[in-house]
Protein backbone atom coordinates (compact mmCIF):
# COMPACT_ATOMS: atom_id res chain seq x y z
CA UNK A 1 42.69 154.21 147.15
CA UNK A 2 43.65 155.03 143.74
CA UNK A 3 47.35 155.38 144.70
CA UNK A 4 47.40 151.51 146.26
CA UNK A 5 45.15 150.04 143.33
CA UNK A 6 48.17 152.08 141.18
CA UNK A 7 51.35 150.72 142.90
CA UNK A 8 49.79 147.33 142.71
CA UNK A 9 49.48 147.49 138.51
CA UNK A 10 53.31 148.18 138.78
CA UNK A 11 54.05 145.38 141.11
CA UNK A 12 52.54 143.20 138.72
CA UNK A 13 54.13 144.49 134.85
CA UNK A 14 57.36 143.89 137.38
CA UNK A 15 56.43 140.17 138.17
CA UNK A 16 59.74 138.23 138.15
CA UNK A 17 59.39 134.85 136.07
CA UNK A 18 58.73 131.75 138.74
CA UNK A 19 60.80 128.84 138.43
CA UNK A 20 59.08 126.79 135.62
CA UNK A 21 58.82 129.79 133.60
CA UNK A 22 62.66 130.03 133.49
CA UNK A 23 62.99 126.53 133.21
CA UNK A 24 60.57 126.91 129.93
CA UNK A 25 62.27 129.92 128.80
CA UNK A 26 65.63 128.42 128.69
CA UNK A 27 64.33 125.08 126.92
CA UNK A 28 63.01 127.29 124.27
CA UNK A 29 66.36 129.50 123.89
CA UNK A 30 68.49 126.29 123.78
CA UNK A 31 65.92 124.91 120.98
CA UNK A 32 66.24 127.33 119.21
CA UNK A 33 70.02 127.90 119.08
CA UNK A 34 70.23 123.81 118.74
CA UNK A 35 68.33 124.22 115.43
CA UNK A 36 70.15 127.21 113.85
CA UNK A 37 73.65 125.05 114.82
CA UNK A 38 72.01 121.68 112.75
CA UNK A 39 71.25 124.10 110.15
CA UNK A 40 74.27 125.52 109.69
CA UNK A 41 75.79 122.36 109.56
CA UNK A 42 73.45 121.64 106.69
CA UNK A 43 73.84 124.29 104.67
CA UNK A 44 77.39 123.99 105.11
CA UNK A 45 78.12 120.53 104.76
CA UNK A 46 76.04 120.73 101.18
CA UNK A 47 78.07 123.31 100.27
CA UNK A 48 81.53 121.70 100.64
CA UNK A 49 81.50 118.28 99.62
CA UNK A 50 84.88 116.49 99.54
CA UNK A 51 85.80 115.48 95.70
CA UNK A 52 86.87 112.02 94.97
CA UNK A 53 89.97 111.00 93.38
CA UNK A 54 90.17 108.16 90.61
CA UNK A 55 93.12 106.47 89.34
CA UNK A 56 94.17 103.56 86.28
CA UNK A 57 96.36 101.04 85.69
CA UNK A 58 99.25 102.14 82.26
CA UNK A 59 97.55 100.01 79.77
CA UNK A 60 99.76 99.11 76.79
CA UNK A 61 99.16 99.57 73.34
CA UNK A 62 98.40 97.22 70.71
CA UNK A 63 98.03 99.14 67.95
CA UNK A 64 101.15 98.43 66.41
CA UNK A 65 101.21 94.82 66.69
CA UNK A 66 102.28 92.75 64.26
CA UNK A 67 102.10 88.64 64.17
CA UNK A 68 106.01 87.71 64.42
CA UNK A 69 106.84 85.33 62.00
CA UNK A 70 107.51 82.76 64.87
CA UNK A 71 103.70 83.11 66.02
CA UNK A 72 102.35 80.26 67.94
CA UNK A 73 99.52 79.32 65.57
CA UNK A 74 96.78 79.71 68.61
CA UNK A 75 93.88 81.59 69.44
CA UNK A 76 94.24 82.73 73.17
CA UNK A 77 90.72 83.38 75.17
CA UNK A 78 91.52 85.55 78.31
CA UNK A 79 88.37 85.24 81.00
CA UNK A 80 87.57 87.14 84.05
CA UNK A 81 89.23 87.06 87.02
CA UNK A 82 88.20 85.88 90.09
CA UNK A 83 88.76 87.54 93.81
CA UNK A 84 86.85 88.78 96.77
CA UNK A 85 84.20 91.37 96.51
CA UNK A 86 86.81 94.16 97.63
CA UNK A 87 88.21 94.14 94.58
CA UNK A 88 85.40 93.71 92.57
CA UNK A 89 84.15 97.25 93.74
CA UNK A 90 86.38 100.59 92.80
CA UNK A 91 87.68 101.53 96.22
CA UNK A 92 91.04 101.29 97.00
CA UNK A 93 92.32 98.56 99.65
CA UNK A 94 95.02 98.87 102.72
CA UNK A 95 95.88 96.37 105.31
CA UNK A 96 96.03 97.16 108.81
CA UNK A 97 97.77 94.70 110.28
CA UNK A 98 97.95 90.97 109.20
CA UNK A 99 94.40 90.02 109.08
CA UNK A 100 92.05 93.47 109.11
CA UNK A 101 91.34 95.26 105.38
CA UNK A 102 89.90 98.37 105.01
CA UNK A 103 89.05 101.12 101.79
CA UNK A 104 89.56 104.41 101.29
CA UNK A 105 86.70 106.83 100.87
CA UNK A 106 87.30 109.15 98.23
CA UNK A 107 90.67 107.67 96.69
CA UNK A 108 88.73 104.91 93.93
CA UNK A 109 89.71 103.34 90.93
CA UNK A 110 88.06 104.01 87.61
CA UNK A 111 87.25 100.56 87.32
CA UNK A 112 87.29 97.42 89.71
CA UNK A 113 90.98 95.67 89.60
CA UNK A 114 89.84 92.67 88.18
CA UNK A 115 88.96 94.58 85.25
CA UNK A 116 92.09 96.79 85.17
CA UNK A 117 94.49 93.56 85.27
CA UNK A 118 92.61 91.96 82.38
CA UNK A 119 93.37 94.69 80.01
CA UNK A 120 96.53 95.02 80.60
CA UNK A 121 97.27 91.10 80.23
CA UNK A 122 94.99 91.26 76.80
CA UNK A 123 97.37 94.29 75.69
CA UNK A 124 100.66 92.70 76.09
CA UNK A 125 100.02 89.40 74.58
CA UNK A 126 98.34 90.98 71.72
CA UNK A 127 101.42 93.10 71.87
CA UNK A 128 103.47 90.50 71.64
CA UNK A 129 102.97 89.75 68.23
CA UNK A 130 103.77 85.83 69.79
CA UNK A 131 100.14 84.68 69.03
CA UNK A 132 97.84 84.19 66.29
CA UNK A 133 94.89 86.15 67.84
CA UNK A 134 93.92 86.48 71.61
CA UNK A 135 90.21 87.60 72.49
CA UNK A 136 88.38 88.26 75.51
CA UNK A 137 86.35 84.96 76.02
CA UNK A 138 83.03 85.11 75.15
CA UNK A 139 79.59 82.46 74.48
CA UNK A 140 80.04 82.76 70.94
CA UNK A 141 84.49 83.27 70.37
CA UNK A 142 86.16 80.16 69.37
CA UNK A 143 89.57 79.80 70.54
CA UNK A 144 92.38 76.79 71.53
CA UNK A 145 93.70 77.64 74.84
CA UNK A 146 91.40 79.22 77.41
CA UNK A 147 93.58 81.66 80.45
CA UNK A 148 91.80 82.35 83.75
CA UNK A 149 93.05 82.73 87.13
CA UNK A 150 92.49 84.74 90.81
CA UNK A 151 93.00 87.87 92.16
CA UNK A 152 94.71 87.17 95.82
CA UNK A 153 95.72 90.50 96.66
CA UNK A 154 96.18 94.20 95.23
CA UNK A 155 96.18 96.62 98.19
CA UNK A 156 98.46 98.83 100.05
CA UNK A 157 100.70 96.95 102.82
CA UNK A 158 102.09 99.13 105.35
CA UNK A 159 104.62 97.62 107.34
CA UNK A 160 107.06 100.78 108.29
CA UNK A 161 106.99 101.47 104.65
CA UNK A 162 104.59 101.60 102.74
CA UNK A 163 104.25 98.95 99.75
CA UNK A 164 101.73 97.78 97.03
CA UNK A 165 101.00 94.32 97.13
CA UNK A 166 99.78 92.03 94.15
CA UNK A 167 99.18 88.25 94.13
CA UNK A 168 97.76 86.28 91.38
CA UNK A 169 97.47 83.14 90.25
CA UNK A 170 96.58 82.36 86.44
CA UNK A 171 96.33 78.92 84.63
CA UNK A 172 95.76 77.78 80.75
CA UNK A 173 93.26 75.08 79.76
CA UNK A 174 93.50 73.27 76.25
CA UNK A 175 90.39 73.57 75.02
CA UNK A 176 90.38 70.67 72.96
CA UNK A 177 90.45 68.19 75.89
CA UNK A 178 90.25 70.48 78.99
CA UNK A 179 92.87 69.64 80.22
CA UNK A 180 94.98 72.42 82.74
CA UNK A 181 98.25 73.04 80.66
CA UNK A 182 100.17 75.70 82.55
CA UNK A 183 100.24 77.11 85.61
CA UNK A 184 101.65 80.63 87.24
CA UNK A 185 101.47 82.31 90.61
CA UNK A 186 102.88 85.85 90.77
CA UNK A 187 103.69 87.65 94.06
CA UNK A 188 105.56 90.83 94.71
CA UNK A 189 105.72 93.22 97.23
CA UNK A 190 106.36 96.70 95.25
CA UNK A 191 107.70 99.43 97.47
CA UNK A 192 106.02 103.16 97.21
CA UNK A 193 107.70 105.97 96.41
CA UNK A 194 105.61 108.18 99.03
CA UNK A 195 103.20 107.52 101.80
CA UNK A 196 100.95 109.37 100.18
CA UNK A 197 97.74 107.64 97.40
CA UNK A 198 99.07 108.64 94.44
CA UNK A 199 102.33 106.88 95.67
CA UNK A 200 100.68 103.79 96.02
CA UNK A 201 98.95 103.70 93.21
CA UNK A 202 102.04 104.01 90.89
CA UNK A 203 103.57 101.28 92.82
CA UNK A 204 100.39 98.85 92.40
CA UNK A 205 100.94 99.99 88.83
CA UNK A 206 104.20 99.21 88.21
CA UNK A 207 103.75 95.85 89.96
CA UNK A 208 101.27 94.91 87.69
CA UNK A 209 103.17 95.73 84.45
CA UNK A 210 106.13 93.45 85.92
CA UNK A 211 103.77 90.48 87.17
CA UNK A 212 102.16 90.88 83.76
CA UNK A 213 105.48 90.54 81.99
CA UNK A 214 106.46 87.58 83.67
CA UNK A 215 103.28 85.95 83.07
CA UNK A 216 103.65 86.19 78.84
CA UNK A 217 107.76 85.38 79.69
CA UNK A 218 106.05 82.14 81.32
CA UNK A 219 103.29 81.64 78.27
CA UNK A 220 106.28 82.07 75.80
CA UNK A 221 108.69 79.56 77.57
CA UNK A 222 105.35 76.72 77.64
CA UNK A 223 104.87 77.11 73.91
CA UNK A 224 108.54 77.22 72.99
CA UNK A 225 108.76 73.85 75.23
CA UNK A 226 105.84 72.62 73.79
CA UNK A 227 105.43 73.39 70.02
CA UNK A 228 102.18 73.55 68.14
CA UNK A 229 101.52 72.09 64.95
C-alpha cells in the first residue's frame, strides 16, 4: 500500500506540461526575450546617435572698404528674401526627378539660405566701395533705393552628375516714388566636384559668389547708365 501511494507521488513530480501550459510557457519565454531585444535597442540607439554636419556660404569681407571716389551718392537698403519654406529652414535640398524635393537629415546649413545669400550680397556691395552706404532695411533706416527679390531654387540637381542649382530673381525700387528701377534674374547650374555633401555644398557656394557678382556688375552698369545727382 505504501509502495503504490509511493510510485504515484513520483508519477506526479514527473507530470509532463499539457498543451496550454506549453502554449503559456512559450508566450512568456518569447516576452521576455522580445523585451530584452527592445531594450537593447534602447540602450543602444541612445548611445550612438548620428552627428550632424553644418555648412556656410564664403562671406566676403568688408572691412577694408573704402568709398571710391566715383561712388554713386546712394544709400542702398537690402531686404529679405523671399522663397518657399524649404529654404527658409536649415536642411539641405536635392531634387529627385523634375518635380519631387526632398532634405537631408543630418547634412544642414548653419543658417536658412535666404539668410546666407543676403550677407553675402550686403558684403560685396559694401565691398565695392561703388556706394555711399548700403544697410540692411529696417522700420527706422532711411535709404534711396530699396533691393529685394526671390529665392527660386538652391538645391542639389542630380541629373547623371551631380550639380548645385541657384535661381534668383532681385529688383530695385526708388524710394522716392516707388517706382521698380532695375531688374535681374540669375540662373546657373554649377557642377560638383564630388557626389558626395561637402561637394555640393562648395558648388552651391561658388554659384552664389558668381550670381552675386553679376548682380553688383548689373547694379553698376544701371547707375553708370543712369547717373545720380
Amino acid at each position: 500500500m505504501s509502495r503504490a501511494r509511493g510510485e504515484l507521488e513520483v508519477r506526479n513530480l514527473e507530470r509532463v506540461p499539457t498543451g496550454r501550459e506549453e502554449i503559456a510557457l512559450r508566450a512568456a519565454r518569447t516576452a521576455l526575450i522580445t523585451a530584452f531585444a527592445v531594450m537593447v535597442g534602447l540602450l543602444s540607439g541612445c548611445g550612438a546617435a548620428r552627428p550632424s554636419n553644418y555648412y556656410q556660404l564664403t562671406v566676403p569681407s568688408d572691412a577694408g572698404a573704402v568709398e571710391k571716389a566715383n561712388a554713386v551718392p546712394v544709400t542702398l537698403l537690402l531686404g529679405q528674401l523671399t522663397t518657399s519654406h524649404l529654404y527658409r529652414e536649415d536642411r539641405i535640398v536635392y531634387g529627385n526627378g523634375a518635380e519631387r524635393l526632398g532634405t537631408y537629415e543630418y547634412q544642414r546649413w548653419a543658417e536658412p539660405p535666404t539668410e546666407m545669400i543676403q550677407e553675402v550680397l550686403l558684403r560685396e556691395l559694401r565691398s565695392s566701395g561703388r556706394y555711399r552706404a548700403v544697410h540692411y532695411r529696417r522700420s527706422n533706416m532711411k535709404g534711396d533705393f530699396a533691393l529685394r527679390g526671390n529665392l527660386y531654387d538652391f538645391k542639389e540637381v542630380d541629373g547623371g552628375q551631380m550639380s548645385a542649382r541657384v535661381t534668383l530673381e532681385l529688383e530695385m525700387r526708388d524710394l522716392k516714388n516707388g517706382a521698380t528701377v532695375w531688374t535681374h534674374y540669375y540662373t546657373h547650374d554649377e557642377p560638383a566636384g564630388g557626389n558626395d555633401v561637402p561637394a555640393l555644398v562648395t558648388a552651391l557656394d561658388k554659384n552664389v559668389q558668381r550670381g552675386v557678382k553679376e548682380v553688383v556688375e548689373s547694379l553698376d552698369q544701371y547707375f553708370a547708365s543712369h547717373p545720380v545727382k
